[in-house]
PDB file of N, CA and C in Angstrom:
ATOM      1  N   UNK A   1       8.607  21.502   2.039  1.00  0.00           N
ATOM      2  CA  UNK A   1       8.157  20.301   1.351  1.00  0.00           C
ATOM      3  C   UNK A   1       6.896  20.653   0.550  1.00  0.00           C
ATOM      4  N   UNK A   2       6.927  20.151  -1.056  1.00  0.00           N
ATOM      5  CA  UNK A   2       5.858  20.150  -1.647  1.00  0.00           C
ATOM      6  C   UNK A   2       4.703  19.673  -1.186  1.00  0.00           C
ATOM      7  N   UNK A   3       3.047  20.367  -1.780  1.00  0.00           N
ATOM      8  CA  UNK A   3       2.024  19.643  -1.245  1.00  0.00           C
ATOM      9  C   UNK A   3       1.723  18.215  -1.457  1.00  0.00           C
ATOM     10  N   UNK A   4       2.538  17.510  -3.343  1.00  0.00           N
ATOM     11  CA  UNK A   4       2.617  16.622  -3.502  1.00  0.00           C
ATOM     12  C   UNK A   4       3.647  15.774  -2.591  1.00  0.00           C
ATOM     13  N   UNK A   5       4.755  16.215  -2.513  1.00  0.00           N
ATOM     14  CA  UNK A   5       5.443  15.291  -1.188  1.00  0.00           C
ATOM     15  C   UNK A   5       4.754  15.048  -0.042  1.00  0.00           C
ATOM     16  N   UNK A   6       4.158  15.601   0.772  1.00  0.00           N
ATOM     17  CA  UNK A   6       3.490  15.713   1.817  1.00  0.00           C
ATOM     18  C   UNK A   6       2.366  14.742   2.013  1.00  0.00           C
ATOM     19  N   UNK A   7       1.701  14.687   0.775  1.00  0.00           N
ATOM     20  CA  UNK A   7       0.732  13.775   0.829  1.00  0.00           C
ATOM     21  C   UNK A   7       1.648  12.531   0.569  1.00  0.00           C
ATOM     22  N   UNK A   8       2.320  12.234  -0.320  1.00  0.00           N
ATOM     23  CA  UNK A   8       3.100  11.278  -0.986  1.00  0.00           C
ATOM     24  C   UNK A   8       3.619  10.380   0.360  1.00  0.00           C
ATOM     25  N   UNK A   9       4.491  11.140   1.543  1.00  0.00           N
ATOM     26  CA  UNK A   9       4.558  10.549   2.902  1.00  0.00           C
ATOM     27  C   UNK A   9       3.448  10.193   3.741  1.00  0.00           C
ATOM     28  N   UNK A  10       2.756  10.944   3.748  1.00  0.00           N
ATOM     29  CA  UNK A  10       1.393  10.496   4.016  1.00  0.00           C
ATOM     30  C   UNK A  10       0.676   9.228   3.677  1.00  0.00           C
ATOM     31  N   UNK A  11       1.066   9.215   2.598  1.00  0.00           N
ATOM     32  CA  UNK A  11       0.495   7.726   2.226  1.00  0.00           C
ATOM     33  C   UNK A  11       1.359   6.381   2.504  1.00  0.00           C
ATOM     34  N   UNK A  12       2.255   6.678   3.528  1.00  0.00           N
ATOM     35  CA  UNK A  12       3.172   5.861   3.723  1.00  0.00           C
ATOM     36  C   UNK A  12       4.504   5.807   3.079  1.00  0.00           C
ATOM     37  N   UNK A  13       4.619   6.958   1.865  1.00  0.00           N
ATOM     38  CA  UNK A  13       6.037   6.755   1.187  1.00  0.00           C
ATOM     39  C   UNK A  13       5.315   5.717  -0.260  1.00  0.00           C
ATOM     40  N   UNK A  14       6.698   6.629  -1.346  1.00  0.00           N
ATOM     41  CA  UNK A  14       6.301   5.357  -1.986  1.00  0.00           C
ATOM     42  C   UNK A  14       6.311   4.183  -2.520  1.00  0.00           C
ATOM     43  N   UNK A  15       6.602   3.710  -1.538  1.00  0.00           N
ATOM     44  CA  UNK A  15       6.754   2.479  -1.523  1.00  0.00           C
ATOM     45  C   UNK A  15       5.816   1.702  -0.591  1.00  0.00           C
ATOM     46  N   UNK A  16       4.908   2.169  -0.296  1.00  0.00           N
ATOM     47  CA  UNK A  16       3.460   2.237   0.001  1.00  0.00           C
ATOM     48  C   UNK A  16       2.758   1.924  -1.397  1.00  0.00           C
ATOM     49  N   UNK A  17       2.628   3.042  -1.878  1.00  0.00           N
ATOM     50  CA  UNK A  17       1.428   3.110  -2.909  1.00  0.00           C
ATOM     51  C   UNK A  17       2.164   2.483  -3.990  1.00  0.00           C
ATOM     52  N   UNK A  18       0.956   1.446  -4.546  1.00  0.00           N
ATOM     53  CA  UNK A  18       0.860   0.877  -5.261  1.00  0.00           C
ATOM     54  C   UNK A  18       0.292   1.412  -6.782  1.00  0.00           C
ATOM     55  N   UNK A  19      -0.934   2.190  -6.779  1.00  0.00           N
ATOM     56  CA  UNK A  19      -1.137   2.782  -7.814  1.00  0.00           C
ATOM     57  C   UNK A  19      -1.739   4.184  -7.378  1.00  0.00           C
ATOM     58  N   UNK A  20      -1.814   4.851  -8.344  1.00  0.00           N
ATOM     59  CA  UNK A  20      -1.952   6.549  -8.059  1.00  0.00           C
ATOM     60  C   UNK A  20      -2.815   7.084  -9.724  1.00  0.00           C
ATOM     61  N   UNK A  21      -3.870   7.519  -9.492  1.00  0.00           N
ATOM     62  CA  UNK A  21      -4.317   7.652 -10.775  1.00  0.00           C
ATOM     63  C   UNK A  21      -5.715   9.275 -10.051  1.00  0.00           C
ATOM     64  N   UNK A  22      -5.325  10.300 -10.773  1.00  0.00           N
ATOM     65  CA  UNK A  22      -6.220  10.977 -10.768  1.00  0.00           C
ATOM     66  C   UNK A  22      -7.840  10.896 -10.926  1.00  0.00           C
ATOM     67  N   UNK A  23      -8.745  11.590 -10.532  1.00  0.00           N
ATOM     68  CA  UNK A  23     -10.398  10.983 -10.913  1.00  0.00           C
ATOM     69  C   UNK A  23     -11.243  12.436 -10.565  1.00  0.00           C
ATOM     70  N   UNK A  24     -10.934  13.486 -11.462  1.00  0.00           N
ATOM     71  CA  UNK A  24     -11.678  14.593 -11.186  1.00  0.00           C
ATOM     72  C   UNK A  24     -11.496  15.845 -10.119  1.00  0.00           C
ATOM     73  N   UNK A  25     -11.853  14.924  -8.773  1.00  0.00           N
ATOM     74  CA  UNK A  25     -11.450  16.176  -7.442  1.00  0.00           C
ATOM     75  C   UNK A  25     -11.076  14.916  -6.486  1.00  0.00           C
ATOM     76  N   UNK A  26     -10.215  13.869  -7.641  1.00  0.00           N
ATOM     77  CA  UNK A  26      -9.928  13.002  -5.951  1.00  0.00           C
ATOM     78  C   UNK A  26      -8.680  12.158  -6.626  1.00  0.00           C
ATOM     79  N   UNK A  27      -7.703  12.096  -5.551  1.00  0.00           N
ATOM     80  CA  UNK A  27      -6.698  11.265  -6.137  1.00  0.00           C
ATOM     81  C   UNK A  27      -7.152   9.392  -5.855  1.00  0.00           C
ATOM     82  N   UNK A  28      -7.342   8.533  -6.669  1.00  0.00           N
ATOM     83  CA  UNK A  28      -7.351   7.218  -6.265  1.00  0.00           C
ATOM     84  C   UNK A  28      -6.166   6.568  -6.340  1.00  0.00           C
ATOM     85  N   UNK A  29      -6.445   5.838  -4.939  1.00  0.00           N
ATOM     86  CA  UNK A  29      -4.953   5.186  -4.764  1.00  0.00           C
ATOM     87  C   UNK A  29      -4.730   3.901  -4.062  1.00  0.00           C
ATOM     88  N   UNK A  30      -4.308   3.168  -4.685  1.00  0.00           N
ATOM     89  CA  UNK A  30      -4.582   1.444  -4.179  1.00  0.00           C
ATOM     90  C   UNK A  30      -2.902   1.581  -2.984  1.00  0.00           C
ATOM     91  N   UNK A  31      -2.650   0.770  -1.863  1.00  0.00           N
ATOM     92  CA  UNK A  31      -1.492   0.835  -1.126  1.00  0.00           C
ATOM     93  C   UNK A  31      -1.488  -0.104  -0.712  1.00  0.00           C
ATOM     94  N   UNK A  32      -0.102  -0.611  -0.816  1.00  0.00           N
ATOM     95  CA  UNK A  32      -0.052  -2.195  -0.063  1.00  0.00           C
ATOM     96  C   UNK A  32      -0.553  -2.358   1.775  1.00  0.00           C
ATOM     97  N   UNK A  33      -0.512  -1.394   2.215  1.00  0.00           N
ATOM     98  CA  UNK A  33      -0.613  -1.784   3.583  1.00  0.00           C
ATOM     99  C   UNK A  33      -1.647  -0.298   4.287  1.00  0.00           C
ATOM    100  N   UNK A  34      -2.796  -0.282   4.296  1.00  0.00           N
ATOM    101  CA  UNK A  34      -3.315   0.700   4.643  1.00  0.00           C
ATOM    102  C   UNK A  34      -3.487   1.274   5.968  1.00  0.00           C
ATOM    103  N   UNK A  35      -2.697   0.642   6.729  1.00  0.00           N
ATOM    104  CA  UNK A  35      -2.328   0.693   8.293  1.00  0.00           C
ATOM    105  C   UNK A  35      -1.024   2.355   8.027  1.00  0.00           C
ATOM    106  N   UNK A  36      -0.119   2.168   6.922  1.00  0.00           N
ATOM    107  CA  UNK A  36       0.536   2.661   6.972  1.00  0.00           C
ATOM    108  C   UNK A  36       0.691   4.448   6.336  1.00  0.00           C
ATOM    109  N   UNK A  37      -0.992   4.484   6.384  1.00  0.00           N
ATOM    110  CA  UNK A  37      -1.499   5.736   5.527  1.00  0.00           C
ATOM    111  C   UNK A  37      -2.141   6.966   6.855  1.00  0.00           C
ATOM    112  N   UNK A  38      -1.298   8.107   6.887  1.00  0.00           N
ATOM    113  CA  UNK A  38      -1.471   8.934   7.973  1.00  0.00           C
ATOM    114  C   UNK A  38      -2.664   9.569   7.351  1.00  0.00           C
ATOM    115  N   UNK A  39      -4.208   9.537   8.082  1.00  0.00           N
ATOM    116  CA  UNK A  39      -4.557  11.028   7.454  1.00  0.00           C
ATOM    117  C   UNK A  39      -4.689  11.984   8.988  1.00  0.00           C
ATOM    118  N   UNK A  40      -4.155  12.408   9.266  1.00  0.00           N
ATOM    119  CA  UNK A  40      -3.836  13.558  10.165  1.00  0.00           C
ATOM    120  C   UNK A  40      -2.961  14.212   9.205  1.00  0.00           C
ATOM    121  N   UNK A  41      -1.744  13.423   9.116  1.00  0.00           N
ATOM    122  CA  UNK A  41      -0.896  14.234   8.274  1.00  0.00           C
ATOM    123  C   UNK A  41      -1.443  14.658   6.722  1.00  0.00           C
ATOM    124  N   UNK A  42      -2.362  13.686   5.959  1.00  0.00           N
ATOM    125  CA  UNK A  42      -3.108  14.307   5.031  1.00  0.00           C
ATOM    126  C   UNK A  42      -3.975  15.183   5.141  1.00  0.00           C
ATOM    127  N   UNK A  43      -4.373  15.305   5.722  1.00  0.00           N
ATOM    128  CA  UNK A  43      -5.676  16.385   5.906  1.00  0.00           C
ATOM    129  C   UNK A  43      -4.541  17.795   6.257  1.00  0.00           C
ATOM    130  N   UNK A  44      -3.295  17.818   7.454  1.00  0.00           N
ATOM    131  CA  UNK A  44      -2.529  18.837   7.338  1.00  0.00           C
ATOM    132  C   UNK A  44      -1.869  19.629   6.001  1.00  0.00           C
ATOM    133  N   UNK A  45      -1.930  18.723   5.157  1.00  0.00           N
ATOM    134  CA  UNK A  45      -1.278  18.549   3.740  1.00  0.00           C
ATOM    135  C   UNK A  45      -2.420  19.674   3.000  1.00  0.00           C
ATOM    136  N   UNK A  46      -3.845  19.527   3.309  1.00  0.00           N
ATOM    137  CA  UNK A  46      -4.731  19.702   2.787  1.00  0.00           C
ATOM    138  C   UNK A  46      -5.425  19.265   1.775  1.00  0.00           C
ATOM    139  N   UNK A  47      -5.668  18.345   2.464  1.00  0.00           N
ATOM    140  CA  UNK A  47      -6.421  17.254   1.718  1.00  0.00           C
ATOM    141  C   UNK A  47      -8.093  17.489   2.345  1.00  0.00           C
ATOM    142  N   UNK A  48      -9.381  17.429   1.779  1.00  0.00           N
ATOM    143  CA  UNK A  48     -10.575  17.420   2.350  1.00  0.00           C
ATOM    144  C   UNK A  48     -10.996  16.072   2.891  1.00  0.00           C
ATOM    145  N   UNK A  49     -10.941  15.071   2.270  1.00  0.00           N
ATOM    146  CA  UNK A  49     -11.061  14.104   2.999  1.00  0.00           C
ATOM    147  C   UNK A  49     -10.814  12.928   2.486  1.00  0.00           C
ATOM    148  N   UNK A  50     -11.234  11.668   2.771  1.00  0.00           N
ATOM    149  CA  UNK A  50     -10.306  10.136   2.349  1.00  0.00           C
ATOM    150  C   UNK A  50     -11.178   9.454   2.915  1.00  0.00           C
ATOM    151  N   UNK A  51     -11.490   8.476   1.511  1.00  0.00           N
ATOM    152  CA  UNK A  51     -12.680   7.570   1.705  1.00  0.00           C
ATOM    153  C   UNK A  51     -11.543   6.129   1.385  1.00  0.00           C
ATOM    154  N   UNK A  52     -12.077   5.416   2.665  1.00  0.00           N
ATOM    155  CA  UNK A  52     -11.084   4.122   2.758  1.00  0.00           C
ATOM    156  C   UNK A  52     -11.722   3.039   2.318  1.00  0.00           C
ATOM    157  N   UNK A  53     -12.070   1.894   1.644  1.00  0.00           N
ATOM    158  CA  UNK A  53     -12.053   0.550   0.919  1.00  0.00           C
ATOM    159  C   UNK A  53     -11.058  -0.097   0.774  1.00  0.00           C
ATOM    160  N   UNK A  54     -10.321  -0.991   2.081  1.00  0.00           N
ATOM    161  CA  UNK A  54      -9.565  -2.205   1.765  1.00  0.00           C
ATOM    162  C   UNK A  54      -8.459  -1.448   1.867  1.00  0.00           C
ATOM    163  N   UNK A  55      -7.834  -1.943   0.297  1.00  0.00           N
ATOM    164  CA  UNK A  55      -6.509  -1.023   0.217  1.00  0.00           C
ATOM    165  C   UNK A  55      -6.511  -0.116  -0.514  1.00  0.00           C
ATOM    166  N   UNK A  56      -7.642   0.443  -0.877  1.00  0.00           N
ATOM    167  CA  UNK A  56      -8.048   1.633  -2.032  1.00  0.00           C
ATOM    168  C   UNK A  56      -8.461   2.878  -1.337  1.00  0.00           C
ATOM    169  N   UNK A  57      -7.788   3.690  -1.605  1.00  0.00           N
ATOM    170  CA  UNK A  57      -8.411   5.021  -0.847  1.00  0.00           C
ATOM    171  C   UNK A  57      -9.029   5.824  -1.689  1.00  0.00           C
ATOM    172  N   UNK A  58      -9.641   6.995  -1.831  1.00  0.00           N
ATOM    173  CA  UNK A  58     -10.021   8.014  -2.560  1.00  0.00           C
ATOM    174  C   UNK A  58      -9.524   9.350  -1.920  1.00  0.00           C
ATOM    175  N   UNK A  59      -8.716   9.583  -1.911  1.00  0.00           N
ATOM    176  CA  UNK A  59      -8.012  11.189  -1.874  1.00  0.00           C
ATOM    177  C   UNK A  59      -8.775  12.376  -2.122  1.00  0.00           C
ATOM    178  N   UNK A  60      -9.324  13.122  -1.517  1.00  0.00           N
ATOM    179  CA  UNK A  60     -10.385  14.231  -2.344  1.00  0.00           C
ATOM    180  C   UNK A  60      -9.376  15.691  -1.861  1.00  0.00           C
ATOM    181  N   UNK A  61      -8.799  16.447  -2.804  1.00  0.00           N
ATOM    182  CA  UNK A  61      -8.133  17.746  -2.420  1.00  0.00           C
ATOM    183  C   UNK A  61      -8.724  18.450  -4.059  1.00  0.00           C
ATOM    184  N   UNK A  62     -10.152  18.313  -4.458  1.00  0.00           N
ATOM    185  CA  UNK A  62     -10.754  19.650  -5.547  1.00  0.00           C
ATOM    186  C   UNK A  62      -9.760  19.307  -6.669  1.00  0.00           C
ATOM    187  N   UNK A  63     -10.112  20.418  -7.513  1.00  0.00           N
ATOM    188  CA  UNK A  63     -10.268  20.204  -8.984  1.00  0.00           C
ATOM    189  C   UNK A  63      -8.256  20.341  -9.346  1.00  0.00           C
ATOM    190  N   UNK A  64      -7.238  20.299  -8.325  1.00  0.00           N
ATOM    191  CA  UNK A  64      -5.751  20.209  -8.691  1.00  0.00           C
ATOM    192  C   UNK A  64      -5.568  18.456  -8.402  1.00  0.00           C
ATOM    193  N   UNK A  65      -6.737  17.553  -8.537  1.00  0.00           N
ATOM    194  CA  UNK A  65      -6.568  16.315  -8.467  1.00  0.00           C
ATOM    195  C   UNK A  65      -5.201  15.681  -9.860  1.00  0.00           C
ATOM    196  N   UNK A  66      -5.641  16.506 -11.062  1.00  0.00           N
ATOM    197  CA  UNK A  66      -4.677  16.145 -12.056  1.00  0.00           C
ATOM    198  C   UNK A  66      -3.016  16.518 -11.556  1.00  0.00           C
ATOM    199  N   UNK A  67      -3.093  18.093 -11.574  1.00  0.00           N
ATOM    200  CA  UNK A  67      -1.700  18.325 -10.968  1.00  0.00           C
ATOM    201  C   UNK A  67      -1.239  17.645 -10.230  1.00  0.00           C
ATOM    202  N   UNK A  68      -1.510  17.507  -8.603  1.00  0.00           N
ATOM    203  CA  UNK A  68      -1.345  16.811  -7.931  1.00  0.00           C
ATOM    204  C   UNK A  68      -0.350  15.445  -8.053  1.00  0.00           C
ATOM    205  N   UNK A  69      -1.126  14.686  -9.178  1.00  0.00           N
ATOM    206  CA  UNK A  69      -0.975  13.253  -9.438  1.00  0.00           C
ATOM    207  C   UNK A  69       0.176  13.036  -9.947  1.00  0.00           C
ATOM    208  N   UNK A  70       0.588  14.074 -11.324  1.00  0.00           N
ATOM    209  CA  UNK A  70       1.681  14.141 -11.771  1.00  0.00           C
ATOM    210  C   UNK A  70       3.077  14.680 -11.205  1.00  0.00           C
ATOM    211  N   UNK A  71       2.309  15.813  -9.788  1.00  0.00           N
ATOM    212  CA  UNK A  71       3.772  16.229  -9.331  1.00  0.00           C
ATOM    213  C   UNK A  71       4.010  14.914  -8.331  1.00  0.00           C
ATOM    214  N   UNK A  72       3.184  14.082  -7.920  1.00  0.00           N
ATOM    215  CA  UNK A  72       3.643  12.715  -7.287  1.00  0.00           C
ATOM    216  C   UNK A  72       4.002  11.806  -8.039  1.00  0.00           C
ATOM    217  N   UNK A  73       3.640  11.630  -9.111  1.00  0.00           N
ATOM    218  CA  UNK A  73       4.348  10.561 -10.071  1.00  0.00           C
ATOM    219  C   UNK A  73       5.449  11.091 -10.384  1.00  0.00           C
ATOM    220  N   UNK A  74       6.226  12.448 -10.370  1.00  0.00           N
ATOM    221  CA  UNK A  74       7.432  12.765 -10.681  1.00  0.00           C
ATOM    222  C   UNK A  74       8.179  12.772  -9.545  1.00  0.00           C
ATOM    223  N   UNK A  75       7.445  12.677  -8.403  1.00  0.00           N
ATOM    224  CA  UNK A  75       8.512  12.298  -6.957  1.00  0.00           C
ATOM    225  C   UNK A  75       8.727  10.512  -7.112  1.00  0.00           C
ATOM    226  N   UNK A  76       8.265  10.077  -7.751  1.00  0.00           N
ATOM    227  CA  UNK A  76       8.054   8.422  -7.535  1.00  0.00           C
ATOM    228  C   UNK A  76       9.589   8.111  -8.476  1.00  0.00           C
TER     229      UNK A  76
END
């Protein structure tokens, strides 16, 4: 499984996430239900860390934040 899949389940599937938008060295990502967002399994993924607000997370996995975004918007 890709690193973008991995996180992509991680975030609950997507049908979870609501929006997904790159921001430098962090993926931001709004999700309908933030109960349903593993980070054990993100951080396995390799992710550095995840700053939580509500239903907005901040994703931080360094400067492949762009890549990242797009190989998950092409799993979506």
């Amino acid at each position: 499984m890709s690193k973008a899949a991995q996180i992509l389940a991680a975030l609950g599937g997507d049908a979870n996430v609501v929006d997904l938008e790159p921001c430098i060295t962090r993926l931001r990502v709004e999700v309908e239900d933030p109960s349903r967002v593993d980070e054990v399994a993100l951080k396995a993924a390799g992710v550095i860390a995840v700053v939580r607000s509500g239903i907005a997370l901040q994703v931080v996995v360094g400067p492949e934040a762009d890549t990242l975004a797009s190989d998950i918007e092409d799993l979506r």
